[in-house]
N, C-alpha and C. Protein backbone atom coordinates (compact mmCIF):
# COMPACT_ATOMS: atom_id res chain seq x y z
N UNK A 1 -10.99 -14.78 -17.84
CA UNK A 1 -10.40 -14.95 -16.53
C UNK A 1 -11.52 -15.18 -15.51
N UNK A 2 -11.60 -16.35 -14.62
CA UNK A 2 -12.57 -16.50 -13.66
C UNK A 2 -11.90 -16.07 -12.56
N UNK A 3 -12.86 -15.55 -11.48
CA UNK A 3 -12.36 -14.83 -10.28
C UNK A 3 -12.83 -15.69 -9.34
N UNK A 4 -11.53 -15.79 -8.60
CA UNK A 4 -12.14 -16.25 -6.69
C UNK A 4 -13.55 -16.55 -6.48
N UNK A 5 -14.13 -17.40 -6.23
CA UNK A 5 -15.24 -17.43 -5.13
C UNK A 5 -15.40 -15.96 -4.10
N UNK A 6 -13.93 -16.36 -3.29
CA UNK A 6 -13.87 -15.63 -2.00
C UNK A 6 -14.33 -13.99 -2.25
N UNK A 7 -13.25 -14.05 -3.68
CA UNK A 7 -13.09 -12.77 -4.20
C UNK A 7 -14.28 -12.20 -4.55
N UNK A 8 -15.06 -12.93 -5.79
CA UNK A 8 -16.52 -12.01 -5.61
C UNK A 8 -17.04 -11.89 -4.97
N UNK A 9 -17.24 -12.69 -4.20
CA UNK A 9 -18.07 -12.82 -2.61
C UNK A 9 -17.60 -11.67 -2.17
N UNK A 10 -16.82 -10.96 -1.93
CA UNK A 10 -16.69 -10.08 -1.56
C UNK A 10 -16.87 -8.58 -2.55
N UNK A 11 -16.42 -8.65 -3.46
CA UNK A 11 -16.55 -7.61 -4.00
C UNK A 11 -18.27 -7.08 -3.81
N UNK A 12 -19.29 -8.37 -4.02
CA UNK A 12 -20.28 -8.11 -3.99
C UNK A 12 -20.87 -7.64 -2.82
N UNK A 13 -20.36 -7.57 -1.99
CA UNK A 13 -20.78 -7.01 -0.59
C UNK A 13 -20.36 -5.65 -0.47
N UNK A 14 -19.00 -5.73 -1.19
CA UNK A 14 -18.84 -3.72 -1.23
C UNK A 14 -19.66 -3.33 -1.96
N UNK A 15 -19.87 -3.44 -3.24
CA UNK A 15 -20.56 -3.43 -3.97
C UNK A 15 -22.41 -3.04 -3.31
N UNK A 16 -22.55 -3.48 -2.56
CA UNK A 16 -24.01 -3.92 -1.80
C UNK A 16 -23.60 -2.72 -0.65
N UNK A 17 -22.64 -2.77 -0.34
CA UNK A 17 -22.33 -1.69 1.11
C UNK A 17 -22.05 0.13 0.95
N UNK A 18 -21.28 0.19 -0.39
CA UNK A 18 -21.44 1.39 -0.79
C UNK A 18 -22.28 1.93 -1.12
N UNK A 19 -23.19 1.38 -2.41
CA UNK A 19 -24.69 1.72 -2.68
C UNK A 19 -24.16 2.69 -3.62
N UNK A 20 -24.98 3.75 -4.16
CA UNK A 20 -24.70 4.94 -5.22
C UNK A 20 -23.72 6.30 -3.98
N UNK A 21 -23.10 6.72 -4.98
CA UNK A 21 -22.16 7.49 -4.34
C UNK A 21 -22.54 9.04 -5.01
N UNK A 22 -22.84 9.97 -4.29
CA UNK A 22 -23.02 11.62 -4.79
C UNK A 22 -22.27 12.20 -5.39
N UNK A 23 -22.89 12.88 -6.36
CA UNK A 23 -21.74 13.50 -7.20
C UNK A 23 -21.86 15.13 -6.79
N UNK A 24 -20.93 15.14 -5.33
CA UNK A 24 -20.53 16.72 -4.83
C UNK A 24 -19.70 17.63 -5.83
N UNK A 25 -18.90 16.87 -6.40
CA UNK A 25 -17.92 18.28 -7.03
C UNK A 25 -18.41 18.27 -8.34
N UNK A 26 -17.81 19.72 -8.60
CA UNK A 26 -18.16 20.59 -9.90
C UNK A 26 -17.16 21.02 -10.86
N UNK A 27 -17.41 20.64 -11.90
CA UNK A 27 -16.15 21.18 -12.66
C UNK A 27 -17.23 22.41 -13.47
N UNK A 28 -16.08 23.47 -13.48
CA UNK A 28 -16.88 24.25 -13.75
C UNK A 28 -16.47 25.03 -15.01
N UNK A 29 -15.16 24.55 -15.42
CA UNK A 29 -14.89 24.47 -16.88
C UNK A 29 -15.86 24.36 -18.38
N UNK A 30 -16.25 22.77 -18.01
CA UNK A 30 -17.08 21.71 -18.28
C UNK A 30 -18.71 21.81 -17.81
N UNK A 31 -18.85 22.07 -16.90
CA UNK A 31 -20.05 22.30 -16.52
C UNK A 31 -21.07 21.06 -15.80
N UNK A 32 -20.16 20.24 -15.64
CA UNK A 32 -20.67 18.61 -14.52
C UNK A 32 -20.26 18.80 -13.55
N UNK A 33 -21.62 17.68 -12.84
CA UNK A 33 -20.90 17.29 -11.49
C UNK A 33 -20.19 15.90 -11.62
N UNK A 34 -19.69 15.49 -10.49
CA UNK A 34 -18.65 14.24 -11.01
C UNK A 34 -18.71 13.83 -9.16
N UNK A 35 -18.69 12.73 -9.10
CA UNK A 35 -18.40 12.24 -7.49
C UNK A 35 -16.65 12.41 -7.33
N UNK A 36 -16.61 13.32 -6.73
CA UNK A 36 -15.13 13.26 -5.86
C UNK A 36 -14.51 12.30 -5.20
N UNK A 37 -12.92 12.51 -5.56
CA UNK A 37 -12.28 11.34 -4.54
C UNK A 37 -12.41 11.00 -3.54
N UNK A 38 -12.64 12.22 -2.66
CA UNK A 38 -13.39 12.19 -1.18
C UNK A 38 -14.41 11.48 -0.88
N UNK A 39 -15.18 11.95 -1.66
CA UNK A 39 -16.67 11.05 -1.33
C UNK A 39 -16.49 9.66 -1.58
N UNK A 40 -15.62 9.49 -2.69
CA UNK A 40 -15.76 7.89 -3.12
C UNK A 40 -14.81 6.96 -2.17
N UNK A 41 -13.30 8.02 -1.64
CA UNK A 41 -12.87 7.19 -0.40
C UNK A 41 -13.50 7.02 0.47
N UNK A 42 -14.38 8.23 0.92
CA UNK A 42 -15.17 7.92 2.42
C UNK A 42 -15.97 7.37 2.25
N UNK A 43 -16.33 6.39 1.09
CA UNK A 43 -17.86 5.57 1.43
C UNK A 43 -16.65 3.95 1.22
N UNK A 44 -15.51 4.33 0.32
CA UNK A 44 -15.49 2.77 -0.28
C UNK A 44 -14.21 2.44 0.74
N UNK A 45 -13.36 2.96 1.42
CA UNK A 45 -12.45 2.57 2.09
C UNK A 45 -13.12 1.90 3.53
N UNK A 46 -13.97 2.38 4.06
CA UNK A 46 -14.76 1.51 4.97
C UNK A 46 -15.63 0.07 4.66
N UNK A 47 -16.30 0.73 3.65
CA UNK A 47 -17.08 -1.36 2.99
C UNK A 47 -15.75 -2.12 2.90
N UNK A 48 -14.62 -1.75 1.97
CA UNK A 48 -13.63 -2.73 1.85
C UNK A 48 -13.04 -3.48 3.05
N UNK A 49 -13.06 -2.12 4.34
CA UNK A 49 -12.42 -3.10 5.47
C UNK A 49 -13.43 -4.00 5.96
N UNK A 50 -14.90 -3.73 5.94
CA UNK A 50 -15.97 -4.85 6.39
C UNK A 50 -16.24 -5.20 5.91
N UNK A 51 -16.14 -5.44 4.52
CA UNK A 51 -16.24 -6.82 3.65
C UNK A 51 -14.91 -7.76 3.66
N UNK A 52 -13.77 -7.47 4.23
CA UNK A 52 -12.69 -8.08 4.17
C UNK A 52 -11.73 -8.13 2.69
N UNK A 53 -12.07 -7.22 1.68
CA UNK A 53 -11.45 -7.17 0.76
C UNK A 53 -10.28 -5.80 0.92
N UNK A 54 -9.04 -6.84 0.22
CA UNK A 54 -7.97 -5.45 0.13
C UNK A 54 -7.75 -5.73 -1.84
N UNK A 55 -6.97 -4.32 -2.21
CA UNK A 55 -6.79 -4.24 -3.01
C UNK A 55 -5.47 -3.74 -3.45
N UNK A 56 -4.36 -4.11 -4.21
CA UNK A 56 -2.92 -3.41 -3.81
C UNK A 56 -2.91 -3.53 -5.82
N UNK A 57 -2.05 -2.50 -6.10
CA UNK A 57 -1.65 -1.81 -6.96
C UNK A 57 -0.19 -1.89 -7.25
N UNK A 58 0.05 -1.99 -8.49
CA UNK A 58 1.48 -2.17 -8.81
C UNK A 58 1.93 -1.27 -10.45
N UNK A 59 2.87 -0.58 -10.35
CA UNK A 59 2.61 0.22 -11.89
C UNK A 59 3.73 -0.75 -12.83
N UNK A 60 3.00 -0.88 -14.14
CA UNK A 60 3.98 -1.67 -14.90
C UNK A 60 4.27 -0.66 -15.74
N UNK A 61 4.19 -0.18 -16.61
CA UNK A 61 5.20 0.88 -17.09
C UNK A 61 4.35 2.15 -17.26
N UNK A 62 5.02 3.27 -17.44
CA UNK A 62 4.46 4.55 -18.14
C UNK A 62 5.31 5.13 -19.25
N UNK A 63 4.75 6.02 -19.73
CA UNK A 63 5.51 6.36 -21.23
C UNK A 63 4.84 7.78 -21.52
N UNK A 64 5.64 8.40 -22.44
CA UNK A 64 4.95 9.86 -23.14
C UNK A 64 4.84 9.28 -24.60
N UNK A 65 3.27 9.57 -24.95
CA UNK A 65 3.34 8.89 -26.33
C UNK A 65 2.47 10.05 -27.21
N UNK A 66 2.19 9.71 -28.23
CA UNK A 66 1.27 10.60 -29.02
C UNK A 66 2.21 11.79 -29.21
N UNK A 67 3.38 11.82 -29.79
CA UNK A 67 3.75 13.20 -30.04
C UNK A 67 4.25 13.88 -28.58
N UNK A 68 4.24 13.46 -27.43
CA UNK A 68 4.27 14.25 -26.25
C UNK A 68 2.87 14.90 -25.56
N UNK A 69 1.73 14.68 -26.07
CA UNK A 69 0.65 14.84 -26.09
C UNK A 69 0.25 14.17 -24.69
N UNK A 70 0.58 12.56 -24.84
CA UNK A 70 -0.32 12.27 -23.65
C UNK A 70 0.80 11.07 -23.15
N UNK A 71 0.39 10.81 -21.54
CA UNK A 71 0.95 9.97 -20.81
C UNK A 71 0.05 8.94 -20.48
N UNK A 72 0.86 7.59 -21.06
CA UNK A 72 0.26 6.46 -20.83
C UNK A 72 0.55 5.80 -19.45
N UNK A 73 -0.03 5.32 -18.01
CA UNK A 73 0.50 4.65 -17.28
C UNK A 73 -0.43 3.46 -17.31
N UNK A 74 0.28 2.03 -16.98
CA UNK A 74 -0.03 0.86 -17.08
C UNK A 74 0.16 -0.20 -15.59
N UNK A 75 -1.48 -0.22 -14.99
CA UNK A 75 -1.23 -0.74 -13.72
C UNK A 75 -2.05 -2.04 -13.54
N UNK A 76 -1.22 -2.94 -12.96
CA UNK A 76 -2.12 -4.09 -12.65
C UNK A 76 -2.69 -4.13 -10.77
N UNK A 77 -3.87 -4.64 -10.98
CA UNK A 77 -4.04 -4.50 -9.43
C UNK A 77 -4.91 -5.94 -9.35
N UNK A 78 -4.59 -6.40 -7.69
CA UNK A 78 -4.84 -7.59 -7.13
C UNK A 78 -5.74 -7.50 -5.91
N UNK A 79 -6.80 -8.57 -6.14
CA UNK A 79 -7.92 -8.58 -5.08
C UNK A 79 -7.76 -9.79 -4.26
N UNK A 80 -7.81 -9.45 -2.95
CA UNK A 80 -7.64 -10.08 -1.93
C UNK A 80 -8.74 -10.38 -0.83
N UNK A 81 -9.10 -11.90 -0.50
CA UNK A 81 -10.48 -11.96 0.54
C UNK A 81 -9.85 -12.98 0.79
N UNK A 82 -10.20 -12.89 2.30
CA UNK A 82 -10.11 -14.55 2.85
C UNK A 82 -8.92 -15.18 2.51
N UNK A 83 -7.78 -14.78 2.24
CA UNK A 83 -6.19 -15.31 2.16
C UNK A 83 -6.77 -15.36 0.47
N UNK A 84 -7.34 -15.64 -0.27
CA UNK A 84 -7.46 -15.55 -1.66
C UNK A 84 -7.16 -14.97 -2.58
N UNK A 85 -6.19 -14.95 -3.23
CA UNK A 85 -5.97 -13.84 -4.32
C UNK A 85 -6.48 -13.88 -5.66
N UNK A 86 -6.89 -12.58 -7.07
CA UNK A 86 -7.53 -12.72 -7.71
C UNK A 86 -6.18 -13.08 -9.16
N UNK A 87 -6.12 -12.99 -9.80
CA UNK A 87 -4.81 -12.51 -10.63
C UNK A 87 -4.66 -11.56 -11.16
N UNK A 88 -3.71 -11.16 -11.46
CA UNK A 88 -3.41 -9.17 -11.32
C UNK A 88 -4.66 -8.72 -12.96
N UNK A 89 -5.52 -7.59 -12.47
CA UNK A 89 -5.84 -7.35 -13.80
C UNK A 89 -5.38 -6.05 -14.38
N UNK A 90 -4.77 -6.01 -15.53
CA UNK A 90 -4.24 -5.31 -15.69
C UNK A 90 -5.06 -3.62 -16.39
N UNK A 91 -5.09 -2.15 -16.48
CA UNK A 91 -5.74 -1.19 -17.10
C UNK A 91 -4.38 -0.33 -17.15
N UNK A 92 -4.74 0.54 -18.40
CA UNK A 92 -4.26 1.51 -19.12
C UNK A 92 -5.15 2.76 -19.10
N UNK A 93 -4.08 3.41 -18.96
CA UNK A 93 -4.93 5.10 -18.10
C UNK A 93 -4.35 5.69 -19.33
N UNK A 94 -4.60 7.13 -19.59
CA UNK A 94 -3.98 7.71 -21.00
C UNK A 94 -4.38 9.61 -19.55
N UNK A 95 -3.89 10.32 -20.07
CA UNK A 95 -3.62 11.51 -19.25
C UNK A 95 -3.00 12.59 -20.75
N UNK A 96 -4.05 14.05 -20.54
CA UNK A 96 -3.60 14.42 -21.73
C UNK A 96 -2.85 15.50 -21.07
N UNK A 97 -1.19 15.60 -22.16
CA UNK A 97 -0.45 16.73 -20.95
C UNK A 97 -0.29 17.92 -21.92
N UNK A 98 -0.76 18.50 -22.81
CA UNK A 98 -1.24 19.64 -23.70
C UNK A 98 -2.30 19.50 -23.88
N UNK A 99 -2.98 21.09 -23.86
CA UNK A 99 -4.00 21.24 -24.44
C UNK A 99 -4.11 22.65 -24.17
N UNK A 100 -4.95 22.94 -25.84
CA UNK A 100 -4.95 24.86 -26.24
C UNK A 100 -6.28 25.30 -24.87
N UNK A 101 -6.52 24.99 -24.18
CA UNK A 101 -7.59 25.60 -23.15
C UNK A 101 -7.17 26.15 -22.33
């Protein structure tokens, strides 16, 4: 799949505008740090509006699979610059909803 001109052009500027993002929170289960949603909205929801890129989300299906074990949801999302759109790309998330811990 080739992408927009407009579109990388932009991505690459968020990309360039966010820079590395801190990893504040702690799981302490596990014993990492991990960059939080917070941090990663408050750096990336601002480059996106000054780079001119939006990004919109659409869910195509979800399911309980694996025995009841885990939830699959299936979302395509679309990049937008300069009236340009990218074509939807689609990812698969998996979410585990048991576990002996």
């Amino acid at each position: 799949m080739t992408m927009p001109k407009e579109v990388t052009t932009a991505v690459l500027k968020v990309m360039e505008e966010v820079g590395y993002i801190q990893k504040t929170g702690t799981n302490q289960f596990h014993n990492y740090k991990y960059a939080s949603i917070e941090a990663v909205l408050e750096k990336v929801q601002p480059a996106l509006v000054k780079c001119g890129l939006a990004i919109t989300q659409s869910e195509v299906s979800h399911a309980i699979v694996a025995d009841g074990n885990l939830m699959e949801a299936v979302y395509e999302f679309t990049l937008s610059a300069n009236g340009t759109q990218s074509a939807p790309i689609r990812h698969t998330g998996l979410a585990s909803l048991r576990n002996t811990k």
